[in-house]
N, C-alpha and C. Protein backbone atom coordinates (compact mmCIF):
# COMPACT_ATOMS: atom_id res chain seq x y z
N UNK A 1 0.84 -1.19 0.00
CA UNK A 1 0.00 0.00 0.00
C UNK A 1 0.88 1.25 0.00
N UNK A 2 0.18 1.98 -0.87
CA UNK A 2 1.63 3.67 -0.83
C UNK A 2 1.43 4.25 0.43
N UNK A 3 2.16 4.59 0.87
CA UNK A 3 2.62 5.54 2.20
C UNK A 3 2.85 6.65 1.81
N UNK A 4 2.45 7.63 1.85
CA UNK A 4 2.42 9.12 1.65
C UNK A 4 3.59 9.32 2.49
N UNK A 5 4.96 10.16 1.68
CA UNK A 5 6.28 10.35 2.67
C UNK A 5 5.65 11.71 3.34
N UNK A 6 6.51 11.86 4.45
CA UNK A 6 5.79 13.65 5.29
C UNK A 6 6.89 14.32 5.19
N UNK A 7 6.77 15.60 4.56
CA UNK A 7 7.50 16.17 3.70
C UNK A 7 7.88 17.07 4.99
N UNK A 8 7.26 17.86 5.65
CA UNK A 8 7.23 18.90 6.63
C UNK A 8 6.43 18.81 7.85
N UNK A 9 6.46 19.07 8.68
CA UNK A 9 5.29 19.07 9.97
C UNK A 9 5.56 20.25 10.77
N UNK A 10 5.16 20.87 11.43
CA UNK A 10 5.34 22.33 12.33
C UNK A 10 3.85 22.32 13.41
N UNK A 11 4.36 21.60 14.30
CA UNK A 11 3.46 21.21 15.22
C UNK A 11 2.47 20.86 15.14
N UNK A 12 1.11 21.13 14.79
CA UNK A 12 -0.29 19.95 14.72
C UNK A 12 -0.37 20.21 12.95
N UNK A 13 0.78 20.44 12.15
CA UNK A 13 0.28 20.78 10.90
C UNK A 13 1.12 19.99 9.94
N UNK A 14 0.86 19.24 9.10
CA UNK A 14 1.86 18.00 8.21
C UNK A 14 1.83 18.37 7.17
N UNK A 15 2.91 18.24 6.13
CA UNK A 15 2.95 18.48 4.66
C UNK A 15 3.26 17.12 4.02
N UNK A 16 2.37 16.53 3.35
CA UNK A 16 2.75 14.88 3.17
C UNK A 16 2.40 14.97 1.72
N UNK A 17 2.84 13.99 0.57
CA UNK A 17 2.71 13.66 -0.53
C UNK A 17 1.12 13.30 -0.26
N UNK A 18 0.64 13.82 -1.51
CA UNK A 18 -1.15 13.31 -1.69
C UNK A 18 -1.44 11.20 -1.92
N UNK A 19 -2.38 11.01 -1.38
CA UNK A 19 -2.48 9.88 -1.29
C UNK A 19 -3.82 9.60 -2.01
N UNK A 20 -4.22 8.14 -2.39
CA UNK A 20 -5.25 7.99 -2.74
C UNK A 20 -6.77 8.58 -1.85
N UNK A 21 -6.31 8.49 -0.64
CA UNK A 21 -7.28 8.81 0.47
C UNK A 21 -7.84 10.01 0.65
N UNK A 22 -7.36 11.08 -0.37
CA UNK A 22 -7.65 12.35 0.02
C UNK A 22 -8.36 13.38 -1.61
N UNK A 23 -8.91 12.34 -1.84
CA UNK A 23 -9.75 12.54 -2.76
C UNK A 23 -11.14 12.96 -1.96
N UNK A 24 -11.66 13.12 -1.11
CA UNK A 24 -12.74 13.97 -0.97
C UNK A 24 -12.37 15.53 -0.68
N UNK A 25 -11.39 15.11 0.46
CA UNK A 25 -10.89 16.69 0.54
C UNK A 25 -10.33 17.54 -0.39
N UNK A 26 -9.49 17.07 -1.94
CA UNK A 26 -9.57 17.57 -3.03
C UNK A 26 -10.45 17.87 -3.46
N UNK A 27 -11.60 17.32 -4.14
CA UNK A 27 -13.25 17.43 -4.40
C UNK A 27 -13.89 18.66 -3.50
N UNK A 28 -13.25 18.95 -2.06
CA UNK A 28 -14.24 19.87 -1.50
C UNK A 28 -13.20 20.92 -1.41
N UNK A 29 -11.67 21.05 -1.45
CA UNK A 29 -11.02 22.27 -1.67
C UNK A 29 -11.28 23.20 -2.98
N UNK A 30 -10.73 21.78 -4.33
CA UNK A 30 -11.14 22.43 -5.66
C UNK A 30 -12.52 22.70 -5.96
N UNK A 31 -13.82 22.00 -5.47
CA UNK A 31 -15.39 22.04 -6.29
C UNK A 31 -15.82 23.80 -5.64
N UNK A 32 -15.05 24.45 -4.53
CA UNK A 32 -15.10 25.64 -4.07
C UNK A 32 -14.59 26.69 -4.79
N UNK A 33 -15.72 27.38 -5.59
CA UNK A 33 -15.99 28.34 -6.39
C UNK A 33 -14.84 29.48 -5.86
N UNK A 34 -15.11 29.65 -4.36
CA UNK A 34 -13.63 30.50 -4.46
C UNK A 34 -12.42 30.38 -4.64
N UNK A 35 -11.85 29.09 -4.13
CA UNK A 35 -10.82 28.59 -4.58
C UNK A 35 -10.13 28.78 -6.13
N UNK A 36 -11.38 28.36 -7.10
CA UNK A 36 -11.32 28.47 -8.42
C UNK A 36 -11.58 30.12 -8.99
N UNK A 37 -11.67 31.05 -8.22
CA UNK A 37 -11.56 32.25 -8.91
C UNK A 37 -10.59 32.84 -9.17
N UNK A 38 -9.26 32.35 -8.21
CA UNK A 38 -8.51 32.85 -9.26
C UNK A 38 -7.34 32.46 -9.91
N UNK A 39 -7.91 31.26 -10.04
CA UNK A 39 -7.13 30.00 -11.04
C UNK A 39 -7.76 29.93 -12.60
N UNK A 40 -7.13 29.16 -13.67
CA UNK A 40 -7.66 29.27 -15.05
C UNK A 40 -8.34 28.02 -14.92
N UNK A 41 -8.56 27.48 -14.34
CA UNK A 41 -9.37 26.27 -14.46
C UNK A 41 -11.23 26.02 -13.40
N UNK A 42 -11.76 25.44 -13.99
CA UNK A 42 -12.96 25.73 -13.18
C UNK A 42 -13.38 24.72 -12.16
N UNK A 43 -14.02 24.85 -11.31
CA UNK A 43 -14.15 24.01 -10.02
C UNK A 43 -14.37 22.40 -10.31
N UNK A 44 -13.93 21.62 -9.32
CA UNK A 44 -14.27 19.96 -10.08
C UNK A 44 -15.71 19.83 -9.56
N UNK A 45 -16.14 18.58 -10.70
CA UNK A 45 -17.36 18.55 -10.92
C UNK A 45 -17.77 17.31 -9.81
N UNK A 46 -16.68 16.66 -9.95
CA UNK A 46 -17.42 15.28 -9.70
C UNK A 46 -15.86 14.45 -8.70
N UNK A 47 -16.52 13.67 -7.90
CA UNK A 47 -15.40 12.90 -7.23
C UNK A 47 -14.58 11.81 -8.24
N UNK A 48 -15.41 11.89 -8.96
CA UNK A 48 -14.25 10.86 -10.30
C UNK A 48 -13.45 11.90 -11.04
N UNK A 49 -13.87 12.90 -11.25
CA UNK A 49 -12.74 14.03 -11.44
C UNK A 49 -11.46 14.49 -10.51
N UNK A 50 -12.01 14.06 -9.58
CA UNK A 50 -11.17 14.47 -8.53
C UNK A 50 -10.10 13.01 -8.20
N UNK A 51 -10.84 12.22 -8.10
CA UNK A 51 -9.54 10.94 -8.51
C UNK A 51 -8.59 10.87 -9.30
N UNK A 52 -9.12 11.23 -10.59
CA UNK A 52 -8.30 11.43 -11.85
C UNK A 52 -7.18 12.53 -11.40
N UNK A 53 -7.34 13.16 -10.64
CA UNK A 53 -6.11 14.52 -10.21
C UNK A 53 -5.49 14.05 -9.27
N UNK A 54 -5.64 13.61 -8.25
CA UNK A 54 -5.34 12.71 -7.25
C UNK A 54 -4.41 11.47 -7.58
N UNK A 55 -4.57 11.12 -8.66
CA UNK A 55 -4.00 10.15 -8.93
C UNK A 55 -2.63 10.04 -10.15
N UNK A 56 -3.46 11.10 -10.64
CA UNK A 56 -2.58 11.98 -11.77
C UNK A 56 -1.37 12.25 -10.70
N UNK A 57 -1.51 12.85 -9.69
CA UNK A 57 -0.57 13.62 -8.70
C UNK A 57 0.80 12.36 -8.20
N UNK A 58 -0.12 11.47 -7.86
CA UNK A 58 0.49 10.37 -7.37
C UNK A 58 1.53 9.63 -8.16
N UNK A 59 0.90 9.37 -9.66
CA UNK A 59 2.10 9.05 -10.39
C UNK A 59 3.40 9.85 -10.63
N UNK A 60 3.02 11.16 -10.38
CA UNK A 60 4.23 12.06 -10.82
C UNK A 60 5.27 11.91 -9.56
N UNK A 61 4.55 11.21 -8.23
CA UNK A 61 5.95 11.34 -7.63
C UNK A 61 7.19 10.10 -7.30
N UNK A 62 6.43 9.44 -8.61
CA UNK A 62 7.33 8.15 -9.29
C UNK A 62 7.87 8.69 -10.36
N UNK A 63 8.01 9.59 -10.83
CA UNK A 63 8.93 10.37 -12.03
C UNK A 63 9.97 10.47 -11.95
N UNK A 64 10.91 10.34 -12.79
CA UNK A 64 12.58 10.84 -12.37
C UNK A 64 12.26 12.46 -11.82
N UNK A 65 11.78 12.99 -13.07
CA UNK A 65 11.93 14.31 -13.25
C UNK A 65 10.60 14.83 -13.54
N UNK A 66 9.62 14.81 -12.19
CA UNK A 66 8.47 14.97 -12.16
C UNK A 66 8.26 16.55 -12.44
N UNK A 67 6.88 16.73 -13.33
CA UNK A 67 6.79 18.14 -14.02
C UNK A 67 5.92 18.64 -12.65
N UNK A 68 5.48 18.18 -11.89
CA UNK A 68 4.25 19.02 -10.84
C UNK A 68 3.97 17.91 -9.78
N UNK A 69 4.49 18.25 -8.59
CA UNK A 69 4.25 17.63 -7.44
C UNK A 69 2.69 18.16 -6.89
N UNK A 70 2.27 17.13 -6.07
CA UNK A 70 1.09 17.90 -4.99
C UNK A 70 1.18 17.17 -3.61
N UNK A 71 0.91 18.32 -2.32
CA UNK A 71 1.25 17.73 -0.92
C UNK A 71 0.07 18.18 -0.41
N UNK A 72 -0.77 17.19 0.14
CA UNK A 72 -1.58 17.30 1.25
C UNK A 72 -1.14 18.47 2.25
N UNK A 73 -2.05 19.28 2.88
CA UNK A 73 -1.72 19.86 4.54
C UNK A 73 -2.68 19.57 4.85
N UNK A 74 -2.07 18.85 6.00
CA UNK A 74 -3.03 18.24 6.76
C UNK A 74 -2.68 18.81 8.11
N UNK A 75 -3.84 18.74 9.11
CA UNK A 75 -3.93 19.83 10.68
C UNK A 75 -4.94 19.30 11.52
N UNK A 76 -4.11 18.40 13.14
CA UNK A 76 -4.67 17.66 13.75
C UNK A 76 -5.87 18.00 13.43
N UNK A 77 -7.08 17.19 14.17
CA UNK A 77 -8.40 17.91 14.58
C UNK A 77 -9.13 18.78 13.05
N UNK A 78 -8.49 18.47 12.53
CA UNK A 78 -9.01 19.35 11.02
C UNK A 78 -9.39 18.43 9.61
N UNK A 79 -8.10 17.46 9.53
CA UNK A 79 -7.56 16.60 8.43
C UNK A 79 -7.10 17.41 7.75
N UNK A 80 -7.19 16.87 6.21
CA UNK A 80 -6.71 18.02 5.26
C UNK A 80 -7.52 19.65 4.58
N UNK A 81 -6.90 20.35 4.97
CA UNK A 81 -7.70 21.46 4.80
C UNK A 81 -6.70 22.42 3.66
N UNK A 82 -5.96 21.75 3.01
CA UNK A 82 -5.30 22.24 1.66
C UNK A 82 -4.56 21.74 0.81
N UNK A 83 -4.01 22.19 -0.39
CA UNK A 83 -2.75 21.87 -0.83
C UNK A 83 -1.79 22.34 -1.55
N UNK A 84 -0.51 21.90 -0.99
CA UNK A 84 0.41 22.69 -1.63
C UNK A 84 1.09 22.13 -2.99
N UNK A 85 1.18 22.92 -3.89
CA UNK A 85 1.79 22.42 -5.53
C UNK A 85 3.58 23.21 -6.08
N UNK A 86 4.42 22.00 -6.15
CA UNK A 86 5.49 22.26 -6.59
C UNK A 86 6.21 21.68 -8.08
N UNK A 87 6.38 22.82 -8.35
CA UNK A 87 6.87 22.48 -9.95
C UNK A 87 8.79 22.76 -9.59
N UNK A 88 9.25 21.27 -9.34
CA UNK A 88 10.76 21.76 -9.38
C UNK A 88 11.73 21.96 -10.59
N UNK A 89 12.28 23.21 -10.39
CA UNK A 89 12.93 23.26 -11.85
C UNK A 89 14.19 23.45 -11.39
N UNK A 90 14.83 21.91 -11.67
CA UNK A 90 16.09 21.44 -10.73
C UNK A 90 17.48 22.16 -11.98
N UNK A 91 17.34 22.10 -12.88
CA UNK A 91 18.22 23.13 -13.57
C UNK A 91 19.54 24.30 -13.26
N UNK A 92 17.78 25.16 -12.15
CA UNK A 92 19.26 25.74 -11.38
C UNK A 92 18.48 26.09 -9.96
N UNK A 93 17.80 24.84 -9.41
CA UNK A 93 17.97 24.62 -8.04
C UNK A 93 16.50 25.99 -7.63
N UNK A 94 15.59 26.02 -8.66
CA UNK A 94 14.80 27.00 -8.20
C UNK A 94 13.47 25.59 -8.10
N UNK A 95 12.46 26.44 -7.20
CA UNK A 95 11.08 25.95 -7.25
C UNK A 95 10.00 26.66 -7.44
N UNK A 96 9.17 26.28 -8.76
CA UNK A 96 7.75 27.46 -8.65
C UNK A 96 6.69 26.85 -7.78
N UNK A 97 5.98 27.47 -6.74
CA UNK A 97 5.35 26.81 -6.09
C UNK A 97 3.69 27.41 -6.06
N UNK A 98 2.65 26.61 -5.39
CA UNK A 98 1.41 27.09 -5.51
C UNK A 98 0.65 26.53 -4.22
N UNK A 99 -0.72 27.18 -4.29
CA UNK A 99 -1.27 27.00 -2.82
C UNK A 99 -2.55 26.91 -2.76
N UNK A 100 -3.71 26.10 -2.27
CA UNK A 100 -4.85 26.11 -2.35
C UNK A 100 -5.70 26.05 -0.82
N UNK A 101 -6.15 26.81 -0.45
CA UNK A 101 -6.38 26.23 0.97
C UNK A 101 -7.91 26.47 1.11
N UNK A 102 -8.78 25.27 1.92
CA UNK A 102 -10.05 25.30 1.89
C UNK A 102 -10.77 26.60 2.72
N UNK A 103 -11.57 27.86 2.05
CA UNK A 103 -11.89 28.54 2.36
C UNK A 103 -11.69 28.87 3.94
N UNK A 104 -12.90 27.79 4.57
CA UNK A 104 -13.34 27.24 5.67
C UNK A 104 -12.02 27.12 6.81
N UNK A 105 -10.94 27.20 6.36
CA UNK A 105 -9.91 27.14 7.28
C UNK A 105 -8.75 28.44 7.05
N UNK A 106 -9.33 29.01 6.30
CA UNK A 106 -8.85 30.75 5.90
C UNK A 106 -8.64 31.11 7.37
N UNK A 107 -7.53 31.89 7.65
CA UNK A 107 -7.28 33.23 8.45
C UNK A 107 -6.77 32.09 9.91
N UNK A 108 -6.46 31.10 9.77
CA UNK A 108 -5.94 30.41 11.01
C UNK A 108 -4.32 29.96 10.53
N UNK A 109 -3.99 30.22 9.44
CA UNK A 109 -2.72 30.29 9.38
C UNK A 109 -1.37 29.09 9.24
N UNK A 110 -2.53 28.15 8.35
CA UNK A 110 -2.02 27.06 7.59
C UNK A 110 -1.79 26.76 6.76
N UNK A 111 -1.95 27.94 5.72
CA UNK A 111 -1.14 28.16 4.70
C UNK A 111 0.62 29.27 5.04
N UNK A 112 -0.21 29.84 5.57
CA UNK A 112 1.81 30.30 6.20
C UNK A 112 2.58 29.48 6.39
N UNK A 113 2.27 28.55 7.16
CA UNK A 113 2.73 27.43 8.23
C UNK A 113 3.45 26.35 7.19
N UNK A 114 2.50 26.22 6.32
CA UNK A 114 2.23 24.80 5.32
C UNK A 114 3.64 25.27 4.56
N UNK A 115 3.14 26.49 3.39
CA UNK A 115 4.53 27.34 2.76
C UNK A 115 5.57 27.22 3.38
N UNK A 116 5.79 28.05 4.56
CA UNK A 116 7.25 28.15 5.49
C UNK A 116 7.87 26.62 5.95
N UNK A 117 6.74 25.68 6.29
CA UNK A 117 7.36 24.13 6.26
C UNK A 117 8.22 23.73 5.02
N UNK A 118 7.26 23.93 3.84
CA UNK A 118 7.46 23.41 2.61
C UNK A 118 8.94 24.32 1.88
N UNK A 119 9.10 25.20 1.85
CA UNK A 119 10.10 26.59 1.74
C UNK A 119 12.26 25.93 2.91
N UNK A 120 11.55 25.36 3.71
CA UNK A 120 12.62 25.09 4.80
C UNK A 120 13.13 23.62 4.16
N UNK A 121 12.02 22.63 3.94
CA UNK A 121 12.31 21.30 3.17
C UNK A 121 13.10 21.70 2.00
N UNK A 122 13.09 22.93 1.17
CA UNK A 122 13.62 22.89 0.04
C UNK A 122 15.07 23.58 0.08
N UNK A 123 14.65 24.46 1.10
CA UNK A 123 16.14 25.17 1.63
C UNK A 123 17.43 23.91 2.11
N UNK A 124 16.83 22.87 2.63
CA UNK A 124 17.83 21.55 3.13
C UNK A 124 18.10 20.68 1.88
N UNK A 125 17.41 20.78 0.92
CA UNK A 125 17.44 20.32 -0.51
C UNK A 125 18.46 20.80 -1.37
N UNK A 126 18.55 22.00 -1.41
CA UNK A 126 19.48 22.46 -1.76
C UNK A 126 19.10 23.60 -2.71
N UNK A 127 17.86 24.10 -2.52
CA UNK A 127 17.25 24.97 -3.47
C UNK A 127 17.46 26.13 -3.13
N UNK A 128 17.57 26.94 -4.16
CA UNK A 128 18.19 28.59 -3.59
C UNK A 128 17.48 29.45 -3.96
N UNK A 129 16.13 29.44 -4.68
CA UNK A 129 14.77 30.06 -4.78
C UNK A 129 13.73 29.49 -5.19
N UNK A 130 12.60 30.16 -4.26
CA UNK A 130 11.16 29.63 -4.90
C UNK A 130 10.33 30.89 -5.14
N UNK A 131 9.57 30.75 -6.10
CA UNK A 131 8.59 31.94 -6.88
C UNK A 131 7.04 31.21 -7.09
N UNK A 132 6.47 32.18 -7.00
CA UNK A 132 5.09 31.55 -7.33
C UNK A 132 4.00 32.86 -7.94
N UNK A 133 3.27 32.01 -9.04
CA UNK A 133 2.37 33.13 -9.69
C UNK A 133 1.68 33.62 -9.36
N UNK A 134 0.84 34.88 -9.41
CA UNK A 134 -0.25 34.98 -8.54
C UNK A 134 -0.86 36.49 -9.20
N UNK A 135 -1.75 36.07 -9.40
CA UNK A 135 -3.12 37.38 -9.78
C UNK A 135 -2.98 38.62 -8.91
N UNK A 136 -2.42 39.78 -9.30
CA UNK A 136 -2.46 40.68 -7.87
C UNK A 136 -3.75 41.13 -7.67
N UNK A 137 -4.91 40.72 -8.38
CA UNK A 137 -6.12 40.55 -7.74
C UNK A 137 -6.73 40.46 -6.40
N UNK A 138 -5.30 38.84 -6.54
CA UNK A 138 -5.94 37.30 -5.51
C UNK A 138 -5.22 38.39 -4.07
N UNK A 139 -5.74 39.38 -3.64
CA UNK A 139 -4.73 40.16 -3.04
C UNK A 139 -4.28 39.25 -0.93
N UNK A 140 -5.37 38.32 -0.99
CA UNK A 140 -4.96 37.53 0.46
C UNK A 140 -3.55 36.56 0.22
N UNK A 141 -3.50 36.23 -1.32
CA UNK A 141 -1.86 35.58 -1.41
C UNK A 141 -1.41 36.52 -1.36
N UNK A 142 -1.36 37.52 -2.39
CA UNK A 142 0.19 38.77 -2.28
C UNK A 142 0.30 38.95 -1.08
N UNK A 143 -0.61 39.02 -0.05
CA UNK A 143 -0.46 39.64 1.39
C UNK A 143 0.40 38.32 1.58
N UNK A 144 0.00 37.10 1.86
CA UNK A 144 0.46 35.87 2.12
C UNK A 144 1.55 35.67 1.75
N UNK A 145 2.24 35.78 0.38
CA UNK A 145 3.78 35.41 -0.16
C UNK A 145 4.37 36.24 0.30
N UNK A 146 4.46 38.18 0.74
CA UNK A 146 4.90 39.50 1.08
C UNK A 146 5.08 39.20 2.78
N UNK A 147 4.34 38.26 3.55
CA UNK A 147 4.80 37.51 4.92
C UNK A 147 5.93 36.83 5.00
N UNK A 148 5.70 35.86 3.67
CA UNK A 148 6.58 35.06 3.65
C UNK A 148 8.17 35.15 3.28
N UNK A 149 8.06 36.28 2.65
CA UNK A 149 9.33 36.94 2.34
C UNK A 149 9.94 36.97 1.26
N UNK A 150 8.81 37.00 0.37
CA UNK A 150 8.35 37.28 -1.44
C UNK A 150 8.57 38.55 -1.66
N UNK A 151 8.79 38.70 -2.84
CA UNK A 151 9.05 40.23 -3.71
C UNK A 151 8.62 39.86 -5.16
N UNK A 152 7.39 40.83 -5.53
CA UNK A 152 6.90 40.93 -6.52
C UNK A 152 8.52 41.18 -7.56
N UNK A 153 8.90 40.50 -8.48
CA UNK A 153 9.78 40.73 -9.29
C UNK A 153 9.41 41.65 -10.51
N UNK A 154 10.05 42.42 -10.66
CA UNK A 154 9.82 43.71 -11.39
C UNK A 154 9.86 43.31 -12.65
N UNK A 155 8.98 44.08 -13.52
CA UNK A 155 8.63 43.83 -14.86
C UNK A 155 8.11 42.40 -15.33
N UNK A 156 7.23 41.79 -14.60
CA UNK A 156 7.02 40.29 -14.61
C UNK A 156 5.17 40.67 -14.67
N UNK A 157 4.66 42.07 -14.71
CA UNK A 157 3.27 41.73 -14.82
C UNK A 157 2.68 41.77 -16.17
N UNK A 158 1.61 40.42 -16.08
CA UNK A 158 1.30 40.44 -17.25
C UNK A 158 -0.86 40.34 -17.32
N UNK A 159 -0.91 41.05 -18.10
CA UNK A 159 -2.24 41.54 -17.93
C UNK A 159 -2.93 40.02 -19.04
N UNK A 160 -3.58 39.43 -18.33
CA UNK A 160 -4.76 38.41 -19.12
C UNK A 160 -6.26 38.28 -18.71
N UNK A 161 -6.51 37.64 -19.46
CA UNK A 161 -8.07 37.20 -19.12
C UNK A 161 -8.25 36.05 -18.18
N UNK A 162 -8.67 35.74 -17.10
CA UNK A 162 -8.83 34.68 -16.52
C UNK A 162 -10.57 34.64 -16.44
N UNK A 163 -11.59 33.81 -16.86
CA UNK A 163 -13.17 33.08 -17.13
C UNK A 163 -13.58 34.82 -17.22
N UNK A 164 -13.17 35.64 -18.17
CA UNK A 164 -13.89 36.74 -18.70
C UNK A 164 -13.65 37.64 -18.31
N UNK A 165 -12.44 37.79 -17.11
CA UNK A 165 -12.28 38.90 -16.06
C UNK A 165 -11.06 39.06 -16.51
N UNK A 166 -10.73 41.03 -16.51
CA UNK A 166 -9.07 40.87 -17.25
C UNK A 166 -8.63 40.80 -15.75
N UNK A 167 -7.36 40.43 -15.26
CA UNK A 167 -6.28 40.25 -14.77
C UNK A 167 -4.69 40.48 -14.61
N UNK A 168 -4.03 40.70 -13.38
CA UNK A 168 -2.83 41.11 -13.52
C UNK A 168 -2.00 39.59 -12.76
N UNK A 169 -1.43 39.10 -13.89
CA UNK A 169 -0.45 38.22 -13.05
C UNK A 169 0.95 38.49 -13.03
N UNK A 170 1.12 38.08 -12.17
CA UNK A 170 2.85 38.70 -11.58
C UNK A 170 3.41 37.28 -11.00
N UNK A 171 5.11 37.45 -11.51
CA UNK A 171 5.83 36.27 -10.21
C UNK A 171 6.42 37.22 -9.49
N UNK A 172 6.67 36.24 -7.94
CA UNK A 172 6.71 36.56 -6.95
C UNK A 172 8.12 35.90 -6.34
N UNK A 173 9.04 36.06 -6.24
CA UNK A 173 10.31 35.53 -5.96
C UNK A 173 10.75 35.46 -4.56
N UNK A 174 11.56 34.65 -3.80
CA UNK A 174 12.38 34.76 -2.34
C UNK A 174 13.52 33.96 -2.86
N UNK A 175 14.63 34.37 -1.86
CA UNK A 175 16.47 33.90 -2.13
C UNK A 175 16.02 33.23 -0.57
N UNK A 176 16.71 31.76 -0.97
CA UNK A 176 16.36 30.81 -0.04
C UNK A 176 18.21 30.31 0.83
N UNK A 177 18.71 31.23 0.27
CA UNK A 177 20.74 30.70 0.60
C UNK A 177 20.83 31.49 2.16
């Protein structure tokens, strides 16, 4: 049976590889309309959709040179109430990273927690930056990555359409040495 490795933990809060088991709590992070506002993709429909991603996830972390990781956060007394997404681009030791966290557990501070776990795992890795995209819309991440010790990187905004709405996306950079 796969064992989900635990990537990070910071007291009642775990960062573990996604497992087959956590396909509902995918289904109820992603099928959340807010979640999906300000992503290009639209909320999942169905728990067989949500397997298919789940599982999709799972094979990639049998890859040599996996294109997109995904980690459960999971928080005693809670279960999983997010997840975190890493695209390593081992090249030159950078990581783009991403973040989804279930509404419902907003403003208690497990996505800080989850990031700064996940950010420290990569710092012992040997990674010497991580960046991540972000809508300066979505303005509770910019606040969120600007904690974390992100800097909007200059000349990186780019104005699109995300489901009909124009948009400003920007990367967001930290030096991890």
């Amino acid at each position: 049976m796969f064992q989900p490795d635990v990537i990070a933990t910071d007291r009642d809060l775990t960062v573990r590889e996604t497992s087959i088991g956590d396909i509902v709590a995918y289904y109820r992070v992603y099928s959340n309309p807010e979640v999906a506002a300000y992503e290009d993709f639209d909320p999942e429909t169905s728990l067989e959709a949500s397997a298919q991603s789940v599982a999709f996830s799972m094979d990639s972390y049998m890859e040599i040179s996996p294109v997109r990781l995904m980690f459960a956060v999971e928080v005693a007394h809670n279960g999983v109430v997010g997840f975190l997404h890493l695209v390593p681009l081992e090249r030159n030791r950078n990581a783009r990273i991403g973040f989804h966290l279930d509404p419902a557990h907003g403003g208690q501070g497990f996505a800080y927690r989850a990031i700064d776990a996940m950010l420290c795992h990569l710092r012992e890795r040997g990674f010497h930056r991580a960046s991540a995209l972000v809508y300066l819309e979505n303005t509770k991440a910019v606040k969120l990555l600007t904690r974390l010790g992100f800097t909007q990187v200059e000349g990186t905004e780019c104005p699109k359409i995300c489901k009909g709405t124009p948009v400003v996306e920007a990367l967001f950079s930290k030096e991890m040495s």
